[in-house]
PDB file of N, CA and C in Angstrom:
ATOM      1  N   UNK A   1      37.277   8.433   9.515  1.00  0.00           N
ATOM      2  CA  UNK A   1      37.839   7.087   9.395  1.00  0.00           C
ATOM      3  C   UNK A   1      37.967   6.748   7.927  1.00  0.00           C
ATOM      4  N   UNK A   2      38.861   6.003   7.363  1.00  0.00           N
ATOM      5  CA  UNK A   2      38.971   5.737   6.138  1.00  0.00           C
ATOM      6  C   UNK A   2      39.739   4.446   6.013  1.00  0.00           C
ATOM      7  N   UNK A   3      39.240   3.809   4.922  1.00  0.00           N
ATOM      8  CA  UNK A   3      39.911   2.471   4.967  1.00  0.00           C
ATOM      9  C   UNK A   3      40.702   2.626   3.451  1.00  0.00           C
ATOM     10  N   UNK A   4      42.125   2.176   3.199  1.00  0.00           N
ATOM     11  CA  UNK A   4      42.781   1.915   2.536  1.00  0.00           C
ATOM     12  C   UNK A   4      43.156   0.317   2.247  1.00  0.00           C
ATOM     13  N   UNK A   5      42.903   0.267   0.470  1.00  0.00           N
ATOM     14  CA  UNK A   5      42.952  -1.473   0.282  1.00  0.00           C
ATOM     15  C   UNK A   5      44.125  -1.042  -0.565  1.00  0.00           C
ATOM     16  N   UNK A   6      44.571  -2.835  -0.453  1.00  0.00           N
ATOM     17  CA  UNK A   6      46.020  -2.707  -1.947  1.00  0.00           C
ATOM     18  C   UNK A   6      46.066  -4.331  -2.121  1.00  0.00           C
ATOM     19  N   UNK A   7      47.031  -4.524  -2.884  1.00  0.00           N
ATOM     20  CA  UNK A   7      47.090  -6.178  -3.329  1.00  0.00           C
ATOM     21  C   UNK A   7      46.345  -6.434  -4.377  1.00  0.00           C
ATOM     22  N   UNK A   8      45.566  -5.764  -5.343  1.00  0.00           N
ATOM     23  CA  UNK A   8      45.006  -6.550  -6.057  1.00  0.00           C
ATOM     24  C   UNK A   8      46.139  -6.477  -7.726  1.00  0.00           C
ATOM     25  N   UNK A   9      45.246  -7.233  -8.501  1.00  0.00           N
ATOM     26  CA  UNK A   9      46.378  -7.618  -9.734  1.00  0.00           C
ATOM     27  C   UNK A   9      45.848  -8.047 -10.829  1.00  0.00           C
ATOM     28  N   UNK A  10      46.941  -8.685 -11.571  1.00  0.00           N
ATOM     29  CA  UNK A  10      46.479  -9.614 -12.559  1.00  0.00           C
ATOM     30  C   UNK A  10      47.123 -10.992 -12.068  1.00  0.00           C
ATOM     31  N   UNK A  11      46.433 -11.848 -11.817  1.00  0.00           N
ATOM     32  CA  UNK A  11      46.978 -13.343 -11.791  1.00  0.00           C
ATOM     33  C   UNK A  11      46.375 -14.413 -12.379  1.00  0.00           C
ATOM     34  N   UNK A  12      47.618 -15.610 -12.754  1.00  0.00           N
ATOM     35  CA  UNK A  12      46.846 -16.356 -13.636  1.00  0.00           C
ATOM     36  C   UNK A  12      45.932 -17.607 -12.900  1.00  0.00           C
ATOM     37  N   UNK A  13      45.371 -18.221 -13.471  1.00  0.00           N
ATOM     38  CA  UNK A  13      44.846 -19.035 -12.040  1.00  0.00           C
ATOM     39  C   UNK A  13      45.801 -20.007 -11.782  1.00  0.00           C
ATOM     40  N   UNK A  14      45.396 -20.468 -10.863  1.00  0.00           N
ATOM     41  CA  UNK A  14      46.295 -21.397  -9.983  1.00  0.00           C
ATOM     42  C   UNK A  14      47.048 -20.862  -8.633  1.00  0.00           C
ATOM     43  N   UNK A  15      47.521 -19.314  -9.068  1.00  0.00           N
ATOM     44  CA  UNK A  15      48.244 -18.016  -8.338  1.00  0.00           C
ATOM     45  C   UNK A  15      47.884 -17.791  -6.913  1.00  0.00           C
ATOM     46  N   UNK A  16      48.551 -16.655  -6.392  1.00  0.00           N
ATOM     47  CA  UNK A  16      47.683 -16.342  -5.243  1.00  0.00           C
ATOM     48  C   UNK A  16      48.181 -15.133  -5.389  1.00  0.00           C
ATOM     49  N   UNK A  17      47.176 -14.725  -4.503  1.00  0.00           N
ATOM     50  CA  UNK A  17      47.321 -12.858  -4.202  1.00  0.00           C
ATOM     51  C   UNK A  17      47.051 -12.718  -2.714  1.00  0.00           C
ATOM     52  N   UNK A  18      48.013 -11.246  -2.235  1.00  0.00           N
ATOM     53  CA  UNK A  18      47.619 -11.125  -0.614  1.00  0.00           C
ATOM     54  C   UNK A  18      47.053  -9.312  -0.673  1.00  0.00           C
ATOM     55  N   UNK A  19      45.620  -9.444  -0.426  1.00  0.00           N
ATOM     56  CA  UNK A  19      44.691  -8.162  -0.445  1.00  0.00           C
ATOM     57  C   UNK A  19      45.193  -7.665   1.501  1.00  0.00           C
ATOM     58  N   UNK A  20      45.268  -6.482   1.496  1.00  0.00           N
ATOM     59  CA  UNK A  20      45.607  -5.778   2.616  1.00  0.00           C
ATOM     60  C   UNK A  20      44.526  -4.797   2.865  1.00  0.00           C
ATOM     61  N   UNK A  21      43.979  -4.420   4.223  1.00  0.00           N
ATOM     62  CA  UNK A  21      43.350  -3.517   4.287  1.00  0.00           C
ATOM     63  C   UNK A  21      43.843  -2.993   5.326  1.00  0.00           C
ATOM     64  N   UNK A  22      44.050  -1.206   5.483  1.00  0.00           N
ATOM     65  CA  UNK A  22      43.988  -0.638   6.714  1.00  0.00           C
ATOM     66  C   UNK A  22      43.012   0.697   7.146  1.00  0.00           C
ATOM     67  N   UNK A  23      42.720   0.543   8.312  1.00  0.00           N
ATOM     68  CA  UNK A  23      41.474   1.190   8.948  1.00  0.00           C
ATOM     69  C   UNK A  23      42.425   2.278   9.495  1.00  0.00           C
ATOM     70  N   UNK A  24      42.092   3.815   9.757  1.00  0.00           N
ATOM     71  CA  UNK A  24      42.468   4.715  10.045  1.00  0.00           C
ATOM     72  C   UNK A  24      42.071   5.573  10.672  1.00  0.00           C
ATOM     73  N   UNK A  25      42.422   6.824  11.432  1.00  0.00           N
ATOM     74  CA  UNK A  25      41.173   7.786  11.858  1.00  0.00           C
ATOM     75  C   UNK A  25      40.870   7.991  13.308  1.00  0.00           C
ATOM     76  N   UNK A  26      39.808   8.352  13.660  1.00  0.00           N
ATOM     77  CA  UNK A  26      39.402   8.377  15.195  1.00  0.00           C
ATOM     78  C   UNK A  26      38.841   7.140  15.328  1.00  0.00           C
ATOM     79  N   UNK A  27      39.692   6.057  16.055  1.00  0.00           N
ATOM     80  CA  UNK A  27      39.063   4.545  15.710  1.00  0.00           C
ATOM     81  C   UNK A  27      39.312   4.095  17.473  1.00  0.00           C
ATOM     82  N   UNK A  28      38.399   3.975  18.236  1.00  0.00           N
ATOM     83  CA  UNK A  28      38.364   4.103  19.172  1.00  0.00           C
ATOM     84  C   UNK A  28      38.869   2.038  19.441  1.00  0.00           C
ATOM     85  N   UNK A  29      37.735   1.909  18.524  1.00  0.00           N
ATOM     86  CA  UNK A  29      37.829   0.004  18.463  1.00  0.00           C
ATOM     87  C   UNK A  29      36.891  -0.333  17.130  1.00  0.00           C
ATOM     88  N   UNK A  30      37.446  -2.125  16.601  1.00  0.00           N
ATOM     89  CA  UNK A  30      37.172  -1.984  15.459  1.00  0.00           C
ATOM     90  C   UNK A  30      36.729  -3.543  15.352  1.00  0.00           C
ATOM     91  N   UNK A  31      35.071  -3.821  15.563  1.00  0.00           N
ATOM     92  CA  UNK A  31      34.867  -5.176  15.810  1.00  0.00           C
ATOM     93  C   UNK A  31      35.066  -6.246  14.539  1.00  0.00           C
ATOM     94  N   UNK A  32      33.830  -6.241  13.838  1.00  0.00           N
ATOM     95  CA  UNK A  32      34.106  -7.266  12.833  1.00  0.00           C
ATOM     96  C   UNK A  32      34.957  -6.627  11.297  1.00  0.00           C
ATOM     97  N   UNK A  33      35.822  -7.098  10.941  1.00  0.00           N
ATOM     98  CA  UNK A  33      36.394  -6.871   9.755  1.00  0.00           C
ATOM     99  C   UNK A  33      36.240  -7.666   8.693  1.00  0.00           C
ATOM    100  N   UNK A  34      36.361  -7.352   7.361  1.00  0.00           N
ATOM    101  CA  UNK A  34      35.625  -8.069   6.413  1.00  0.00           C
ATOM    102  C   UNK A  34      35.904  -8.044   4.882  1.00  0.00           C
ATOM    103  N   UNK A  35      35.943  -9.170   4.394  1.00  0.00           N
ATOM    104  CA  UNK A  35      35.968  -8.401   2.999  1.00  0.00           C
ATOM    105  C   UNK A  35      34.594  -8.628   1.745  1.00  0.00           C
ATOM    106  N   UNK A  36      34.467  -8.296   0.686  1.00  0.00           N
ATOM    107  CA  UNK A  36      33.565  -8.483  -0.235  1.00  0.00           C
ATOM    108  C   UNK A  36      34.076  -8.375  -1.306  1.00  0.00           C
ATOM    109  N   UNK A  37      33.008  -8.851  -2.495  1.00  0.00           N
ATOM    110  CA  UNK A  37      33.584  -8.799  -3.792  1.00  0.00           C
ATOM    111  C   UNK A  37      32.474  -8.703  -4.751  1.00  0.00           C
ATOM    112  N   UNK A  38      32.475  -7.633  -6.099  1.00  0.00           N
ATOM    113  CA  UNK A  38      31.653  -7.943  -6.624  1.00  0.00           C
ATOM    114  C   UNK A  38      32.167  -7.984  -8.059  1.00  0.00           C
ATOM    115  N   UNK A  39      31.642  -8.639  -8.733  1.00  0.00           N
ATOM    116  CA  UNK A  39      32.194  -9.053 -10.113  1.00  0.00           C
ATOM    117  C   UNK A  39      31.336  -8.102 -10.970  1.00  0.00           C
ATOM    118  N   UNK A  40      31.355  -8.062 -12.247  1.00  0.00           N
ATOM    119  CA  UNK A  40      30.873  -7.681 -13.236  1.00  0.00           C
ATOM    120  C   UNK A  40      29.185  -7.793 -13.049  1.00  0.00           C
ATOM    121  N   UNK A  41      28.229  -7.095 -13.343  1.00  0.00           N
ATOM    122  CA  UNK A  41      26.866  -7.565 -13.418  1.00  0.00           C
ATOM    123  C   UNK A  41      26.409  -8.461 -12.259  1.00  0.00           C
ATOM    124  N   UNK A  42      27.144  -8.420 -11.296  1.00  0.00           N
ATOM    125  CA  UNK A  42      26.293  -8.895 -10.256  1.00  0.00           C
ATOM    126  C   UNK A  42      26.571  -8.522  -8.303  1.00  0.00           C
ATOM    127  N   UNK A  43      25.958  -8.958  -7.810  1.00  0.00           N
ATOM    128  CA  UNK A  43      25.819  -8.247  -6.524  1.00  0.00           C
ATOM    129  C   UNK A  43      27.079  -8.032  -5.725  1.00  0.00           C
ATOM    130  N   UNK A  44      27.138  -7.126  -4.708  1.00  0.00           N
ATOM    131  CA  UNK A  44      28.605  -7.551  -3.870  1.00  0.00           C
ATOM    132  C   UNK A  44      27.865  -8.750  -2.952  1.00  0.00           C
ATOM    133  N   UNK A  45      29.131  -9.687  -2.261  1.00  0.00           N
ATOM    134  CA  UNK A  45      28.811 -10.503  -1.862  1.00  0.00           C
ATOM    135  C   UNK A  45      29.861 -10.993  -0.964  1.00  0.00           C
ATOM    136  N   UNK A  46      30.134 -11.031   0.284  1.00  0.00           N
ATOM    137  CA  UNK A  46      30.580 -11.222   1.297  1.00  0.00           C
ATOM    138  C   UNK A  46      31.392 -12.838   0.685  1.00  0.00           C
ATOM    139  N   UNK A  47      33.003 -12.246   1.341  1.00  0.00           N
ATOM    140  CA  UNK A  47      34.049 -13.108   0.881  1.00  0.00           C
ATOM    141  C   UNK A  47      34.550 -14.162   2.035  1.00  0.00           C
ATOM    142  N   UNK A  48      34.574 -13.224   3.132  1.00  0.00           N
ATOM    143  CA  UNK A  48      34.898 -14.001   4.118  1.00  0.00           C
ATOM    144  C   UNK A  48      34.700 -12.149   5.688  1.00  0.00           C
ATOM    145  N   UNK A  49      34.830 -12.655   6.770  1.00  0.00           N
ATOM    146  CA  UNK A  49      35.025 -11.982   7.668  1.00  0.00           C
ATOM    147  C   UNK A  49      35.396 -12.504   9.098  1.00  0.00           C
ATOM    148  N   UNK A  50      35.848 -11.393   9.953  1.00  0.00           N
ATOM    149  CA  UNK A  50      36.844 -11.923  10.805  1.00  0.00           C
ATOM    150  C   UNK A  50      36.546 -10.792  12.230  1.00  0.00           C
ATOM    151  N   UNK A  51      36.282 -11.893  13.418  1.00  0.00           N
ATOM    152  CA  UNK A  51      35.862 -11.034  14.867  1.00  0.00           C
ATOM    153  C   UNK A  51      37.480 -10.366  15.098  1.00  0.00           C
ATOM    154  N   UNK A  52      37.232  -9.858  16.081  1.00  0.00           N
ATOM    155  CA  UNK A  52      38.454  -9.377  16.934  1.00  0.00           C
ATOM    156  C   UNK A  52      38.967 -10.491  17.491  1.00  0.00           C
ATOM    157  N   UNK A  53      38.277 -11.370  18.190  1.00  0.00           N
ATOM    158  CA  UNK A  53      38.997 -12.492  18.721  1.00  0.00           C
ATOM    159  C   UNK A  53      39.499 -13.530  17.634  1.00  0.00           C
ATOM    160  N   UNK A  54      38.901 -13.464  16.493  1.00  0.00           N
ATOM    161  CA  UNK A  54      39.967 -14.093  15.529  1.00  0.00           C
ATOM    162  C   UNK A  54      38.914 -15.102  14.520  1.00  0.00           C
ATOM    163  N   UNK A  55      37.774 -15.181  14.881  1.00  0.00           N
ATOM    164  CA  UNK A  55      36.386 -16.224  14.575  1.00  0.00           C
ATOM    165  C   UNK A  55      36.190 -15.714  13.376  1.00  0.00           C
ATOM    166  N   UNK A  56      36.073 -16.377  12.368  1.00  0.00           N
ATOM    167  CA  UNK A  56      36.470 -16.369  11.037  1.00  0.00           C
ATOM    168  C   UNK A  56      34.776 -17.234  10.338  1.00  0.00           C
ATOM    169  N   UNK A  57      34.614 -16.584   9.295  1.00  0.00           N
ATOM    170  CA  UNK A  57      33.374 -17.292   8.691  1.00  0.00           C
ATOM    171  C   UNK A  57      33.743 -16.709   6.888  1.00  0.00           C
ATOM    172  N   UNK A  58      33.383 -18.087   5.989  1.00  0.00           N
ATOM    173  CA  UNK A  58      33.451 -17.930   4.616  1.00  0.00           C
ATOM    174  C   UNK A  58      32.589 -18.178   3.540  1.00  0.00           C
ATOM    175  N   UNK A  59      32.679 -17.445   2.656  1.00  0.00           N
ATOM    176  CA  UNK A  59      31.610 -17.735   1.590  1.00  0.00           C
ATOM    177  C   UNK A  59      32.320 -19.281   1.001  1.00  0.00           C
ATOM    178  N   UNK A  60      31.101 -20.288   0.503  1.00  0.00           N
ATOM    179  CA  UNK A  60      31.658 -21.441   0.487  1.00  0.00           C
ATOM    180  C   UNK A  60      32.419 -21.615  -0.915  1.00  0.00           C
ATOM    181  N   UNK A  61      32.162 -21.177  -1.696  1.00  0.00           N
ATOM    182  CA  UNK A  61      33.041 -20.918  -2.960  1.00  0.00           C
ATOM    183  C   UNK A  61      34.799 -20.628  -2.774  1.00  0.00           C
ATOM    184  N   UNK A  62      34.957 -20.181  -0.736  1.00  0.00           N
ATOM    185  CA  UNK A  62      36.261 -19.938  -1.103  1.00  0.00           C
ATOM    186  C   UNK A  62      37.216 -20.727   0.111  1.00  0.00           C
ATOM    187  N   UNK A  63      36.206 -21.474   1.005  1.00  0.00           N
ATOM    188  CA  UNK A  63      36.419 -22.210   1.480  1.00  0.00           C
ATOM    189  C   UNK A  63      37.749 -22.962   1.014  1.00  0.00           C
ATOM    190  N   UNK A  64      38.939 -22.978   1.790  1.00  0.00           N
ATOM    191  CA  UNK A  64      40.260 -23.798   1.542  1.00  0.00           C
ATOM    192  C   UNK A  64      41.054 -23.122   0.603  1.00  0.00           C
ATOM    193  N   UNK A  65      40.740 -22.234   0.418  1.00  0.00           N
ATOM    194  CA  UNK A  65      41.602 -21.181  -0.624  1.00  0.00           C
ATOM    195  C   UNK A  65      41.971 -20.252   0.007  1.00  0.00           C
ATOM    196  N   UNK A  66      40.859 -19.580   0.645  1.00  0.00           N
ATOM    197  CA  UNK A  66      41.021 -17.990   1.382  1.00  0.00           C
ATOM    198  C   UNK A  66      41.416 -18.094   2.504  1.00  0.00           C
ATOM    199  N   UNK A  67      42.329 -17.428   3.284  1.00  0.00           N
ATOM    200  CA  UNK A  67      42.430 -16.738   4.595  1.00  0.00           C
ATOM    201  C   UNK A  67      42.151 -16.133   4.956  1.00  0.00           C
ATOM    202  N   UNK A  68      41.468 -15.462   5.895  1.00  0.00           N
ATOM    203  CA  UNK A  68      41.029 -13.911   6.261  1.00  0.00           C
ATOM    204  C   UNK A  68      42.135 -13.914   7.959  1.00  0.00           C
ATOM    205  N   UNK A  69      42.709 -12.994   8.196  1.00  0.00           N
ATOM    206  CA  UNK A  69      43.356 -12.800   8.784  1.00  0.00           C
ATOM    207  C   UNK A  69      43.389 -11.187   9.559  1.00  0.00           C
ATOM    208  N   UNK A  70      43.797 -11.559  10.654  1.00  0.00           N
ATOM    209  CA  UNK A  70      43.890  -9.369  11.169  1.00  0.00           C
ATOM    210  C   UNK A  70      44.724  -8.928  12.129  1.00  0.00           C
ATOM    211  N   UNK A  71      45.364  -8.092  12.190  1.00  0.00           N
ATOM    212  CA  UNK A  71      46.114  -7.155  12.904  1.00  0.00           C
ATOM    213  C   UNK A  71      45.254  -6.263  13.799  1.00  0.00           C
ATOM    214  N   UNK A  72      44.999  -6.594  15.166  1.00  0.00           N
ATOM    215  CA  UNK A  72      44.377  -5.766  15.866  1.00  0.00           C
ATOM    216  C   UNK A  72      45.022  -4.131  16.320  1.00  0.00           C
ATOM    217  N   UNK A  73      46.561  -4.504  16.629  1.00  0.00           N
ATOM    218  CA  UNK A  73      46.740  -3.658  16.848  1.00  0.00           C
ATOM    219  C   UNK A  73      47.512  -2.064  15.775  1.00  0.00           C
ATOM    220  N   UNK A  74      47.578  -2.772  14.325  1.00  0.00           N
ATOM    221  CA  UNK A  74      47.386  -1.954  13.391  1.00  0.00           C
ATOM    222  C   UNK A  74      45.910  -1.346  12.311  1.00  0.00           C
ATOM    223  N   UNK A  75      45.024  -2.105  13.447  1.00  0.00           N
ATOM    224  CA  UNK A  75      43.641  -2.000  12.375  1.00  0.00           C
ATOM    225  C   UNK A  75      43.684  -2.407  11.028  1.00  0.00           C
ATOM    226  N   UNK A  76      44.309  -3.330  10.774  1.00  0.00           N
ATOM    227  CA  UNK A  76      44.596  -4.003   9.476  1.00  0.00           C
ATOM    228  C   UNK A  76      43.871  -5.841   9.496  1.00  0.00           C
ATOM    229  N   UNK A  77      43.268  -5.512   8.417  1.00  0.00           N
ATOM    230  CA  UNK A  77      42.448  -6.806   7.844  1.00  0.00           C
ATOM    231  C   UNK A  77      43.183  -7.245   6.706  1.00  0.00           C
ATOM    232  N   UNK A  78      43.594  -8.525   6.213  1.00  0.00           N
ATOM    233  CA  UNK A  78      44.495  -9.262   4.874  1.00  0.00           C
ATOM    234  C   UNK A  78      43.854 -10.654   4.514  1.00  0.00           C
ATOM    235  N   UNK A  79      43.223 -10.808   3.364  1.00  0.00           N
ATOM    236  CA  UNK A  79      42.916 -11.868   2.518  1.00  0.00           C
ATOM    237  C   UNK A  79      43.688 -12.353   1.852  1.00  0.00           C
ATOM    238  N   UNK A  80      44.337 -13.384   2.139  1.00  0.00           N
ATOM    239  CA  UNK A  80      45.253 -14.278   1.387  1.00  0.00           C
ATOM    240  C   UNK A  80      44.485 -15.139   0.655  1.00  0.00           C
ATOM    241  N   UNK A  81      44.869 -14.910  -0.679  1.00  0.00           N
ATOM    242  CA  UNK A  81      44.506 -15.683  -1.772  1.00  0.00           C
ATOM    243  C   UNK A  81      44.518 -16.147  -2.567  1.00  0.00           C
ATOM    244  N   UNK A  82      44.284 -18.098  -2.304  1.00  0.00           N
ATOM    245  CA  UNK A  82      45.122 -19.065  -3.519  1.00  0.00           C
ATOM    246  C   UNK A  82      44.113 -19.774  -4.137  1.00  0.00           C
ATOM    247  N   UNK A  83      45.433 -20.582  -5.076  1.00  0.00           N
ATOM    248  CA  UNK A  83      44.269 -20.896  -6.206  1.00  0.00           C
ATOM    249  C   UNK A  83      43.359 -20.368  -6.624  1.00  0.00           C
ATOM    250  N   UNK A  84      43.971 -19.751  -7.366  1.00  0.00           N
ATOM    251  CA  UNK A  84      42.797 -18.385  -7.685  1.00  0.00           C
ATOM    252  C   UNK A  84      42.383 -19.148  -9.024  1.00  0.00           C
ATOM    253  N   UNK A  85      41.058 -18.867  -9.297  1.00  0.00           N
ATOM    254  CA  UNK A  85      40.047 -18.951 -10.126  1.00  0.00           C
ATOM    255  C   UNK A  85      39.986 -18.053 -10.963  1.00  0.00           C
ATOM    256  N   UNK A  86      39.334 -18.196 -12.168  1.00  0.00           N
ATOM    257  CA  UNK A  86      38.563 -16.978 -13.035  1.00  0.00           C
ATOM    258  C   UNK A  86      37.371 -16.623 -12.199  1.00  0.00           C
ATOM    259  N   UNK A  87      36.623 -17.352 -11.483  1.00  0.00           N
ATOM    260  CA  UNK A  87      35.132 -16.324 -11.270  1.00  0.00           C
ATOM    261  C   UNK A  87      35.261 -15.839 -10.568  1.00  0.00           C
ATOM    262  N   UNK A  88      37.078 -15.578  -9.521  1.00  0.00           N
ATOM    263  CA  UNK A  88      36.936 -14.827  -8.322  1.00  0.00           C
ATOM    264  C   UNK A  88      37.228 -13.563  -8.773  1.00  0.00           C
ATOM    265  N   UNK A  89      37.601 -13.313 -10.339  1.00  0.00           N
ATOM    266  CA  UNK A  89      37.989 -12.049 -10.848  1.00  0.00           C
ATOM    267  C   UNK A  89      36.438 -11.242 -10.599  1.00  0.00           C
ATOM    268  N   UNK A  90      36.819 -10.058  -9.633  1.00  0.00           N
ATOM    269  CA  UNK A  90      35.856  -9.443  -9.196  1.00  0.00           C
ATOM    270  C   UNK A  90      36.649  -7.556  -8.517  1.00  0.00           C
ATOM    271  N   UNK A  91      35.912  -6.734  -8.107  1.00  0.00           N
ATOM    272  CA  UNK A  91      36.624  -5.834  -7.090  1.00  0.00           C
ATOM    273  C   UNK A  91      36.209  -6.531  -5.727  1.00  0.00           C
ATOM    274  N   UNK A  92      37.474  -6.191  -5.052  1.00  0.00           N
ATOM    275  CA  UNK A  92      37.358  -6.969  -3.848  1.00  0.00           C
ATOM    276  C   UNK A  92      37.617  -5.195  -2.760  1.00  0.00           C
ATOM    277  N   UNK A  93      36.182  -5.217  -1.680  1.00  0.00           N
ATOM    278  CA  UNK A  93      36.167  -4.172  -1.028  1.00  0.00           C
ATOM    279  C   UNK A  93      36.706  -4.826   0.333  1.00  0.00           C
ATOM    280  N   UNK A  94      36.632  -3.739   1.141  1.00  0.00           N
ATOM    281  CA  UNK A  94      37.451  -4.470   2.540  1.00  0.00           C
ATOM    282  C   UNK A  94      36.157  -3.662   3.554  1.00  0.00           C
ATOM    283  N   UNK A  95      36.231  -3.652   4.379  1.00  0.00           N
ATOM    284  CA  UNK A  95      34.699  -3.624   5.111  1.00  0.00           C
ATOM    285  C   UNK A  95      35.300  -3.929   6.984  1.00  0.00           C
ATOM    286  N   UNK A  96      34.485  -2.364   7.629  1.00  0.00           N
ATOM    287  CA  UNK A  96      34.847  -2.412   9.431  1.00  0.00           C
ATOM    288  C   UNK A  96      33.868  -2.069   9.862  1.00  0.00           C
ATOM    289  N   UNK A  97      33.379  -3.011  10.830  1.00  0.00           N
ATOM    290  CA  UNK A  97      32.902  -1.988  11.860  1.00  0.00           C
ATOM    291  C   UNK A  97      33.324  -1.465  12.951  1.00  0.00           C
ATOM    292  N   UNK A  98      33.534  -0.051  13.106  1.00  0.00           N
ATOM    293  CA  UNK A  98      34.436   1.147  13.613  1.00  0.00           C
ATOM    294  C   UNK A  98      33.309   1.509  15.041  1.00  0.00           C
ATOM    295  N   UNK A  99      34.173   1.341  16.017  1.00  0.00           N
ATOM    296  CA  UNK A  99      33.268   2.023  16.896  1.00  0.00           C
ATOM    297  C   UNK A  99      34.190   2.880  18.038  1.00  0.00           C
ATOM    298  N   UNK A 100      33.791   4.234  17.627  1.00  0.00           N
ATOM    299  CA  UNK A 100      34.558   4.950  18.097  1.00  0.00           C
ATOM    300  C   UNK A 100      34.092   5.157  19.872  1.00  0.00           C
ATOM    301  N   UNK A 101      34.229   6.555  20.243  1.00  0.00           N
ATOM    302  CA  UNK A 101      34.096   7.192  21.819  1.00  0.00           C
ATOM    303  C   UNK A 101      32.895   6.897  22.216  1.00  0.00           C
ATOM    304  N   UNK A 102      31.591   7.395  21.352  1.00  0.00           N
ATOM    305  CA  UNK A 102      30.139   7.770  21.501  1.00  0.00           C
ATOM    306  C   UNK A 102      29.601   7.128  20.362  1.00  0.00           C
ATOM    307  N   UNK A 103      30.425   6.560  19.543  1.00  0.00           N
ATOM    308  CA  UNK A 103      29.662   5.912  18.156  1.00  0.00           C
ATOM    309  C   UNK A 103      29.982   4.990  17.614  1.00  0.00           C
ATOM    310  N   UNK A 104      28.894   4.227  16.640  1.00  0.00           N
ATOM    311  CA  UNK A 104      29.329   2.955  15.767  1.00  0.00           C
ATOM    312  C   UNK A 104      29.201   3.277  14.350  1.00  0.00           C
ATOM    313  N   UNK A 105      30.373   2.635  13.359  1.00  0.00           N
ATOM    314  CA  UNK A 105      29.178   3.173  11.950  1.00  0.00           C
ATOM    315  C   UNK A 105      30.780   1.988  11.344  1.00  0.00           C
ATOM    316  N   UNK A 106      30.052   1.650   9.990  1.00  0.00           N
ATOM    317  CA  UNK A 106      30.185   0.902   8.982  1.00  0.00           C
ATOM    318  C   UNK A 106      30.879   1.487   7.694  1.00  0.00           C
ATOM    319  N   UNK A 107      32.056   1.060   7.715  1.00  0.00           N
ATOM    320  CA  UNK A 107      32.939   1.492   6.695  1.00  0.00           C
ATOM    321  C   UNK A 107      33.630   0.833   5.916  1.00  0.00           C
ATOM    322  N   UNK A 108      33.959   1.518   4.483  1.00  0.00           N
ATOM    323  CA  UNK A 108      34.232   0.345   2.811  1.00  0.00           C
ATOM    324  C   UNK A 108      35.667   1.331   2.556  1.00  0.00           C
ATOM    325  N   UNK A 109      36.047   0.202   2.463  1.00  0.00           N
ATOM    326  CA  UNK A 109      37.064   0.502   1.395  1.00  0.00           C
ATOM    327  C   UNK A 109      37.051   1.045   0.045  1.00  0.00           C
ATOM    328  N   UNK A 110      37.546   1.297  -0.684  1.00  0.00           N
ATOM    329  CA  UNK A 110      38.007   2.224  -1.881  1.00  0.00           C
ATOM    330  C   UNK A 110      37.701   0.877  -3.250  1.00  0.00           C
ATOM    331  N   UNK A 111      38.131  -0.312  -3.101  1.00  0.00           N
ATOM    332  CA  UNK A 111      38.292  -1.091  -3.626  1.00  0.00           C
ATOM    333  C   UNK A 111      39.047  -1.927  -4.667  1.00  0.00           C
ATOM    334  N   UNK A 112      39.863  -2.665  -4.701  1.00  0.00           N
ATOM    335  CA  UNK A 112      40.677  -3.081  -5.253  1.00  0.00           C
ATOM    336  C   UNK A 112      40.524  -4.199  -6.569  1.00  0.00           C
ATOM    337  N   UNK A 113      40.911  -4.354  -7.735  1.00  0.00           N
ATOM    338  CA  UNK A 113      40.370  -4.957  -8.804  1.00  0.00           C
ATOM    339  C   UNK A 113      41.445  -6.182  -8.592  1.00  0.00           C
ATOM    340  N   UNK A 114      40.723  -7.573  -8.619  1.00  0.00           N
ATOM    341  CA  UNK A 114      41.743  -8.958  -8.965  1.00  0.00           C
ATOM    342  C   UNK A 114      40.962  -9.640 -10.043  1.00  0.00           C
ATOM    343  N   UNK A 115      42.003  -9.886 -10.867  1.00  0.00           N
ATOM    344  CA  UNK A 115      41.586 -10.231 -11.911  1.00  0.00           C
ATOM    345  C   UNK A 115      42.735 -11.728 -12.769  1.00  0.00           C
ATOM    346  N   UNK A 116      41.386 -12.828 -12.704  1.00  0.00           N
ATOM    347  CA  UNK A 116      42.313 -14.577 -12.691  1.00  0.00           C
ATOM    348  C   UNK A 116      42.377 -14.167 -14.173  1.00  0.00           C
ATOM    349  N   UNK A 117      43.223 -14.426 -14.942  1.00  0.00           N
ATOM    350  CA  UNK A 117      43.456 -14.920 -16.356  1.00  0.00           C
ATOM    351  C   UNK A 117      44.697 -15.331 -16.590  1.00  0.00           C
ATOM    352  N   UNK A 118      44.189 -15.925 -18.035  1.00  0.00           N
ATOM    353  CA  UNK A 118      45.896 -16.558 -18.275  1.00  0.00           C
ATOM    354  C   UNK A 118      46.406 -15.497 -19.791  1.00  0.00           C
TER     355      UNK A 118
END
């Protein structure tokens, strides 16, 4: 299984950016999808994430900015993202849990760099 991210950039703030993720592989089913971010010198830290049925939960920093959104039937997860800030300049990973025939397991994306400046 492998997850492929894209969308990230340079934007200035105010901007928005749309982060894409797709899940691949022997993917039998693919419950919670997710993204994270970690900035410079400090932890990764959960951005927002998203059930299969569509139940959505956010870090409050991005509350009214972010979308988390998903494509069930392409295994694709997408963070839409406005008003972008400087402190959201971070790598932003994309994050599944994959549960295949006989198994479950937890998989990251590659990771993508967004970066607010003017």
């Amino acid at each position: 299984v492998q997850l492929q991210a894209c969308g990230g950039g340079l934007v200035q703030p105010g901007g928005s950016l749309r982060l894409s993720c797709a899940a691949s592989g022997s993917i039998f089913a693919i419950n919670i999808m997710g993204w994270y971010r970690q900035a410079p010198g400090q932890q990764r830290e959960l951005v927002a994430r998203i059930t299969t049925g569509g139940s959505t939960n956010y870090e409050d920093s991005v509350k009214g900015r972010f979308t988390i959104s998903r494509d069930n039937a392409k295994n694709t997860v997408y963070l839409q993202m406005a008003n972008l800030k400087p402190e959201d300049t971070a790598v932003y990973y994309c994050n599944a849990n994959v549960i295949g025939r006989n198994w479950a397991n937890v998989y990251w994306g590659q990771g993508t760099l967004v970066t607010v400046s003017s």
